[in-house]
C-alpha atoms as a PDB file:
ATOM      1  CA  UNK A   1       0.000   0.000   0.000  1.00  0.00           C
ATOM      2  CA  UNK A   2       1.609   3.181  -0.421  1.00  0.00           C
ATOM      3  CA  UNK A   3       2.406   6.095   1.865  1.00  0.00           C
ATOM      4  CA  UNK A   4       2.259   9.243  -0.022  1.00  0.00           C
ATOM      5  CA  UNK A   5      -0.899  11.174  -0.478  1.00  0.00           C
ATOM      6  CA  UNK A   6      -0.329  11.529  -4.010  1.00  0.00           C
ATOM      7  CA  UNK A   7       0.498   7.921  -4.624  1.00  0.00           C
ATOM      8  CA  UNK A   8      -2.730   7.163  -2.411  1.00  0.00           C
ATOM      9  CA  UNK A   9      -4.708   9.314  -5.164  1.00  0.00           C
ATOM     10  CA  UNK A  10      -3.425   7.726  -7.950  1.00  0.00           C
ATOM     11  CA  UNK A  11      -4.396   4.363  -6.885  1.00  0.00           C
ATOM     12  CA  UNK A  12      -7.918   5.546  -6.482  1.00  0.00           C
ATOM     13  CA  UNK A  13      -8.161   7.631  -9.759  1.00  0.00           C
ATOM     14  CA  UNK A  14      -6.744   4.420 -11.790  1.00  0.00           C
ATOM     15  CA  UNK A  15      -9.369   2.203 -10.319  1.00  0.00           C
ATOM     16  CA  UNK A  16     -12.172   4.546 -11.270  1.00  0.00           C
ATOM     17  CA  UNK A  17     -10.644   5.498 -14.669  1.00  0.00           C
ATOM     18  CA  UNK A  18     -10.265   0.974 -14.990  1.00  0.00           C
ATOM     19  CA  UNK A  19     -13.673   0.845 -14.113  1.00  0.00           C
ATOM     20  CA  UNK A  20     -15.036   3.493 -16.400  1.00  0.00           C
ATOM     21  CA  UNK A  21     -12.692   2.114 -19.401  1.00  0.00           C
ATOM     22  CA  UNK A  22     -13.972  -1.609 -19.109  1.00  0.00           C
ATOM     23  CA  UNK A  23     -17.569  -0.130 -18.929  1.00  0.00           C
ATOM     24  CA  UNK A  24     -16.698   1.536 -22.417  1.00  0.00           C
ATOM     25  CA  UNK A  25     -14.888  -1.648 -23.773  1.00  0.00           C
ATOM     26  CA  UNK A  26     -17.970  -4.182 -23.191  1.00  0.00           C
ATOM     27  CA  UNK A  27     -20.449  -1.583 -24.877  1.00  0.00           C
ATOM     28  CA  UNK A  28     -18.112  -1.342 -27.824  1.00  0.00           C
ATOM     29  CA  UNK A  29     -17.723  -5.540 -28.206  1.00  0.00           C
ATOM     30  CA  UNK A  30     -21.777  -5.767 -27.551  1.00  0.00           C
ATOM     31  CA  UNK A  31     -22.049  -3.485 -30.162  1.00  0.00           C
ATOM     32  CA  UNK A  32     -19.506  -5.190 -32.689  1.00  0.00           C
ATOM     33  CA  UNK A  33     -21.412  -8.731 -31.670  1.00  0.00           C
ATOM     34  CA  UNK A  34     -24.672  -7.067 -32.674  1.00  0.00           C
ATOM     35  CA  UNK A  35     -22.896  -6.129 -36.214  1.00  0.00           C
ATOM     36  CA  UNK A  36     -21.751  -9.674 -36.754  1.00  0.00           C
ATOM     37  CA  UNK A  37     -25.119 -11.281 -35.141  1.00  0.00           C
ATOM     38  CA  UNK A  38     -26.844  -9.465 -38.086  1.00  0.00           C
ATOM     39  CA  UNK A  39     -24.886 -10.473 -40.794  1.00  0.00           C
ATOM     40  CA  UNK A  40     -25.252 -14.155 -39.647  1.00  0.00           C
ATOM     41  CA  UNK A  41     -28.590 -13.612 -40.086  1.00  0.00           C
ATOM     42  CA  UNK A  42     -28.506 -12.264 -43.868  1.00  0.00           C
ATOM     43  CA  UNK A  43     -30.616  -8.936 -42.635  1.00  0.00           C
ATOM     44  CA  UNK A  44     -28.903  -5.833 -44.244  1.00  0.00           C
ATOM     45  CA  UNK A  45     -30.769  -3.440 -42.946  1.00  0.00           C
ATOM     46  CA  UNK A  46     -30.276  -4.383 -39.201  1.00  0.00           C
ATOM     47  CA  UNK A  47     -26.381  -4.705 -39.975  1.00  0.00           C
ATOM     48  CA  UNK A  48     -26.402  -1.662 -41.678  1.00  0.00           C
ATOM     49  CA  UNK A  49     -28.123  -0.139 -38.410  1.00  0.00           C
ATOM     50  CA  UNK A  50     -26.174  -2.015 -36.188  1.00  0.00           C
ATOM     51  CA  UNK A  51     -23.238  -0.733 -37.773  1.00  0.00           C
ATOM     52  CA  UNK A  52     -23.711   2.978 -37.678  1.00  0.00           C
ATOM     53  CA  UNK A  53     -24.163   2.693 -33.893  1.00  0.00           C
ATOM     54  CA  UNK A  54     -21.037   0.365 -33.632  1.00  0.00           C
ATOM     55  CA  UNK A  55     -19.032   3.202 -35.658  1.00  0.00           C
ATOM     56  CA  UNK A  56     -20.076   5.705 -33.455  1.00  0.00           C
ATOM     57  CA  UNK A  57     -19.456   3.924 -30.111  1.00  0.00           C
ATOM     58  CA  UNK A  58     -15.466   3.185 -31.121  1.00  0.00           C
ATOM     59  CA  UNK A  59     -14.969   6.488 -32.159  1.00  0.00           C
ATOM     60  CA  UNK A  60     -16.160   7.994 -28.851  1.00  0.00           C
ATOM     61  CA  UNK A  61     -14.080   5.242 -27.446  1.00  0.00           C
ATOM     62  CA  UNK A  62     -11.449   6.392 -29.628  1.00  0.00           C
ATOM     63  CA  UNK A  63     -11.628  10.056 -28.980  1.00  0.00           C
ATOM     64  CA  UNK A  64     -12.057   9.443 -24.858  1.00  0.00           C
ATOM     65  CA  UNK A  65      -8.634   7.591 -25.444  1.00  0.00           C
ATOM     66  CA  UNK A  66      -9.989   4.113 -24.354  1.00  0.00           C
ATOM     67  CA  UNK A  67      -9.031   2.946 -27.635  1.00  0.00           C
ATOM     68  CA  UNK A  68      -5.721   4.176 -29.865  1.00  0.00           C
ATOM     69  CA  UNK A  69      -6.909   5.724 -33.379  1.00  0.00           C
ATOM     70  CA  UNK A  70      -5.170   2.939 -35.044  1.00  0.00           C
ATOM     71  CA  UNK A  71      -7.371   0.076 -33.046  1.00  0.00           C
ATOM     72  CA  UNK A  72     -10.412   2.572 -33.921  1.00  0.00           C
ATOM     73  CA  UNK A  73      -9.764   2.814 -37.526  1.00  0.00           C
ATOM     74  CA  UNK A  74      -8.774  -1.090 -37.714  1.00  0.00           C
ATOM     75  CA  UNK A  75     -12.265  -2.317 -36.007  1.00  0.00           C
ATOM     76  CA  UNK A  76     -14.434  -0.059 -38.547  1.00  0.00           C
ATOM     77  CA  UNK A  77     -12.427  -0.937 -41.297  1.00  0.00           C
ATOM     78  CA  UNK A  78     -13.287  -4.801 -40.656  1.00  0.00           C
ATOM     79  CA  UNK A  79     -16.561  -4.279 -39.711  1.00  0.00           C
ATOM     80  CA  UNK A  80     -17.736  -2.005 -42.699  1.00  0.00           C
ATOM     81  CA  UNK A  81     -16.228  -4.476 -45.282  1.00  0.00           C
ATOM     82  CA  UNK A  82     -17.715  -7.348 -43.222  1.00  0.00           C
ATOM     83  CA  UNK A  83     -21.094  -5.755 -43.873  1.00  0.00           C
ATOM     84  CA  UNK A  84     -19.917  -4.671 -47.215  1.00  0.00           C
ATOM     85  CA  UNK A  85     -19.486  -7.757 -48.544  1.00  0.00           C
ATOM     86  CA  UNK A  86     -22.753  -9.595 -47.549  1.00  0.00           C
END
């Protein structure tokens, strides 16, 4: 445990800023497993849905710095040719 004030504040900020991140991660993979859910079952217009909500969730995650841009700009890329190419 440590002894400093600071270092005692840093512990606690981490955990909440942890917490807060993995929140942000699981809504982004539900959101990608709703994508791929929908193009298993051959309905474009639900992927095509589903995707414009997944976009927008990784680039918040992106821009909140949960994610790196790269990562952000990887996992659309898949995903829109994914849904592309049904």
């Amino acid at each position: 445990m440590a002894n400093i004030k600071s270092a005692k504040k840093r512990i606690k900020t981490s955990e909440k800023r942890t917490l807060r991140n993995k929140s942000v991660r699981s809504g982004v993979k539900t959101s990608i497993k709703k994508v791929y859910s929908a193009i298993e079952s051959a309905d474009k217009n639900a992927a095509a849905e589903a995707l414009k909500s997944a976009i927008g969730a990784l680039e918040k995650a992106g821009s909140k710095g949960v994610y790196h841009k790269g990562t952000v700009s990887r996992k659309v890329s898949r995903l829109t040719k994914a849904v592309n190419k049904m």
